[in-house]
C-alpha atoms as a PDB file:
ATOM      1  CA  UNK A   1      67.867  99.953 -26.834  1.00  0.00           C
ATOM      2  CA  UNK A   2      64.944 102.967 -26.343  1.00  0.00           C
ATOM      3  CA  UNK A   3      63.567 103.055 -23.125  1.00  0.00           C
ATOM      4  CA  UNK A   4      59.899 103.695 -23.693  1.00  0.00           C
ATOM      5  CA  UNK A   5      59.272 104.123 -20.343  1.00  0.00           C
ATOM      6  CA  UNK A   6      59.927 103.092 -16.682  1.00  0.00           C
ATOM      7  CA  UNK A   7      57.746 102.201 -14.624  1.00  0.00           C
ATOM      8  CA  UNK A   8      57.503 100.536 -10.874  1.00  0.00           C
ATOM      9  CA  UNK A   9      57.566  96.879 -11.565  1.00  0.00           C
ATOM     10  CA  UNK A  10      59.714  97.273 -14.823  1.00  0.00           C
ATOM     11  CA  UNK A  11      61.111  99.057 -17.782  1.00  0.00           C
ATOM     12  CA  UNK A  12      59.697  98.493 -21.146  1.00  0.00           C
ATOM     13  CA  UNK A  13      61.829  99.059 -24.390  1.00  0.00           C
ATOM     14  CA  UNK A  14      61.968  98.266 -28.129  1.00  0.00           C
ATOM     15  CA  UNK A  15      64.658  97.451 -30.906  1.00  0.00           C
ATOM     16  CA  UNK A  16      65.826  98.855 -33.554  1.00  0.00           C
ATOM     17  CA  UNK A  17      65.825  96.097 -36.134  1.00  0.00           C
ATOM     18  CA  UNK A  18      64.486  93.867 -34.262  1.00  0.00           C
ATOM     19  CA  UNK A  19      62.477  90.239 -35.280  1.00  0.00           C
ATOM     20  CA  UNK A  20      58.755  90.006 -36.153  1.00  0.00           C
ATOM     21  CA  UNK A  21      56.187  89.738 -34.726  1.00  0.00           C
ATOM     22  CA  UNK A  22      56.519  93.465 -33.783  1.00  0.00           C
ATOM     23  CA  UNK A  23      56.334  93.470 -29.973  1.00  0.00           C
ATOM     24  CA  UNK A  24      58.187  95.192 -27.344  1.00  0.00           C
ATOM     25  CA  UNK A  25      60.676  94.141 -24.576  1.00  0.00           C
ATOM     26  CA  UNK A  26      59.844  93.732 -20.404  1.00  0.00           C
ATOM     27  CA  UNK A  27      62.246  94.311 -18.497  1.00  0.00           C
ATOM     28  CA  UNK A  28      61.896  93.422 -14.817  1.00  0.00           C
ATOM     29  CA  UNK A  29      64.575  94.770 -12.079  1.00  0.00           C
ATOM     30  CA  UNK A  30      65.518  91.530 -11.226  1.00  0.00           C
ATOM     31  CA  UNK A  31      67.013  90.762 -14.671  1.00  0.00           C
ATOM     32  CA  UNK A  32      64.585  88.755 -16.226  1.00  0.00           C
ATOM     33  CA  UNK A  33      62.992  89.679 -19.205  1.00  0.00           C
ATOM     34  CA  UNK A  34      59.973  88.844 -21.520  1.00  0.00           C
ATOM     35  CA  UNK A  35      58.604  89.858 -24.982  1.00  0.00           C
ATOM     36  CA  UNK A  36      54.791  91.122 -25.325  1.00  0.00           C
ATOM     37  CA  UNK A  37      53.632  91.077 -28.566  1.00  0.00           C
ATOM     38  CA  UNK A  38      52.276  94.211 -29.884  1.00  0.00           C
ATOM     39  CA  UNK A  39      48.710  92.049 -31.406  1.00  0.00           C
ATOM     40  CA  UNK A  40      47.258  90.853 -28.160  1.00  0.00           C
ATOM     41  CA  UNK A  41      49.354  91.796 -25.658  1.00  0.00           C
ATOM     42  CA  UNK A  42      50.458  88.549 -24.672  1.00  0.00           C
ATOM     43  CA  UNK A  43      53.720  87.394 -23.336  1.00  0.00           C
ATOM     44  CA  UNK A  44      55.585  85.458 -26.383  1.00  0.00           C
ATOM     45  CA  UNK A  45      58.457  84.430 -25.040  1.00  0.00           C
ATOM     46  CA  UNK A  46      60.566  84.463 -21.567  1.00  0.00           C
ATOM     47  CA  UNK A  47      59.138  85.569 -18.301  1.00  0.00           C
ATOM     48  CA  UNK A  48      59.202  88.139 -15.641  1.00  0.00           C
ATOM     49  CA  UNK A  49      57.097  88.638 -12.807  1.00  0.00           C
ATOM     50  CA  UNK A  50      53.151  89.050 -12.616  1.00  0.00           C
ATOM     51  CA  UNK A  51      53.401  92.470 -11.360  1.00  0.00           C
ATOM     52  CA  UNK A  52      55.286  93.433 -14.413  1.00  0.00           C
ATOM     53  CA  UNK A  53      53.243  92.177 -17.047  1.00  0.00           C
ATOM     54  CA  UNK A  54      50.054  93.555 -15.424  1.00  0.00           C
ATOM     55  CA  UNK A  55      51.666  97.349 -15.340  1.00  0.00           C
ATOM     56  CA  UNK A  56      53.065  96.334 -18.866  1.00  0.00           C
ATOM     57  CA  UNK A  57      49.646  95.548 -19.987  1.00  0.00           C
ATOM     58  CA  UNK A  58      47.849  98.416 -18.440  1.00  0.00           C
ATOM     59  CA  UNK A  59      50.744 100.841 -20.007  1.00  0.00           C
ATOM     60  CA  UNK A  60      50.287  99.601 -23.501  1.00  0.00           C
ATOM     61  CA  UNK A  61      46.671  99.263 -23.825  1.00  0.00           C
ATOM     62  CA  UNK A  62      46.049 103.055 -24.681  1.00  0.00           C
ATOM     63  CA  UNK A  63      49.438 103.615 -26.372  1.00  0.00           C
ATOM     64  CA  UNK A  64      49.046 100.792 -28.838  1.00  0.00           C
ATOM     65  CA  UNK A  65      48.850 103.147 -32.191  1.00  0.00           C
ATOM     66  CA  UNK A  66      51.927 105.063 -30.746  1.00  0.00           C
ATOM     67  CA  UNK A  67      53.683 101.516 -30.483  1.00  0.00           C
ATOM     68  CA  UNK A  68      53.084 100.246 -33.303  1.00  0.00           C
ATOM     69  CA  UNK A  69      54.161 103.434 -35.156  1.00  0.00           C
ATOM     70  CA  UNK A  70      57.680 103.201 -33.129  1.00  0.00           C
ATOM     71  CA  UNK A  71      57.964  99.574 -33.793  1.00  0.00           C
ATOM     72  CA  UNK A  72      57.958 100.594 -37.545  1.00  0.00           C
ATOM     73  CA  UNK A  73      59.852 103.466 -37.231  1.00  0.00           C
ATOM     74  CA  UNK A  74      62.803 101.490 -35.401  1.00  0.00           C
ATOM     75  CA  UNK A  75      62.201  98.591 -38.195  1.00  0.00           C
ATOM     76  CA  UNK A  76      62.900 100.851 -40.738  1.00  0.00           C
END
C-alpha cells in the first residue's frame, strides 16, 4: 500500500492493482476508511470522519494530474 501522504486528520494511499473507478484510499486514525474517487472527488464508498475528507479534498484538488498518473502507473 503507497502512502501518498499523511496528513493531520488522515493518511491517504493508493493500490497497486486495484478496482476501477481509479480513486484513492482515506485512511482516518481511528481505523475507518473511505474511497474518493479520483473524477469528482467524492466519497464512493465507506466513511471516515468530516475532518478527513475535507483535508482529503483540499490535498487532492491541485495534485489531481499527479494522481491520476500514479493511479495508472500502480494499475499497470
Amino acid at each position: 500500500m503507497p502512502v501518498l501522504v499523511r496528513l493531520q486528520y488522515c493518511v491517504i494511499a493508493m493500490y497497486s492493482n486495484d478496482h476501477n473507478p481509479p480513486h484513492f484510499h482515506i485512511l482516518g486514525f481511528d481505523g475507518r476508511e473511505a474511497e474518493m474517487r479520483l473524477a469528482n472527488l467524492e466519497v464512493a464508498k465507506g466513511n471516515v470522519d468530516r475532518r478527513a475528507i475535507k483535508e482529503a479534498v483540499a490535498w487532492a484538488e491541485p495534485r489531481l494530474d499527479k494522481l491520476k498518473e500514479t493511479w495508472n502507473d500502480l494499475q499497470s
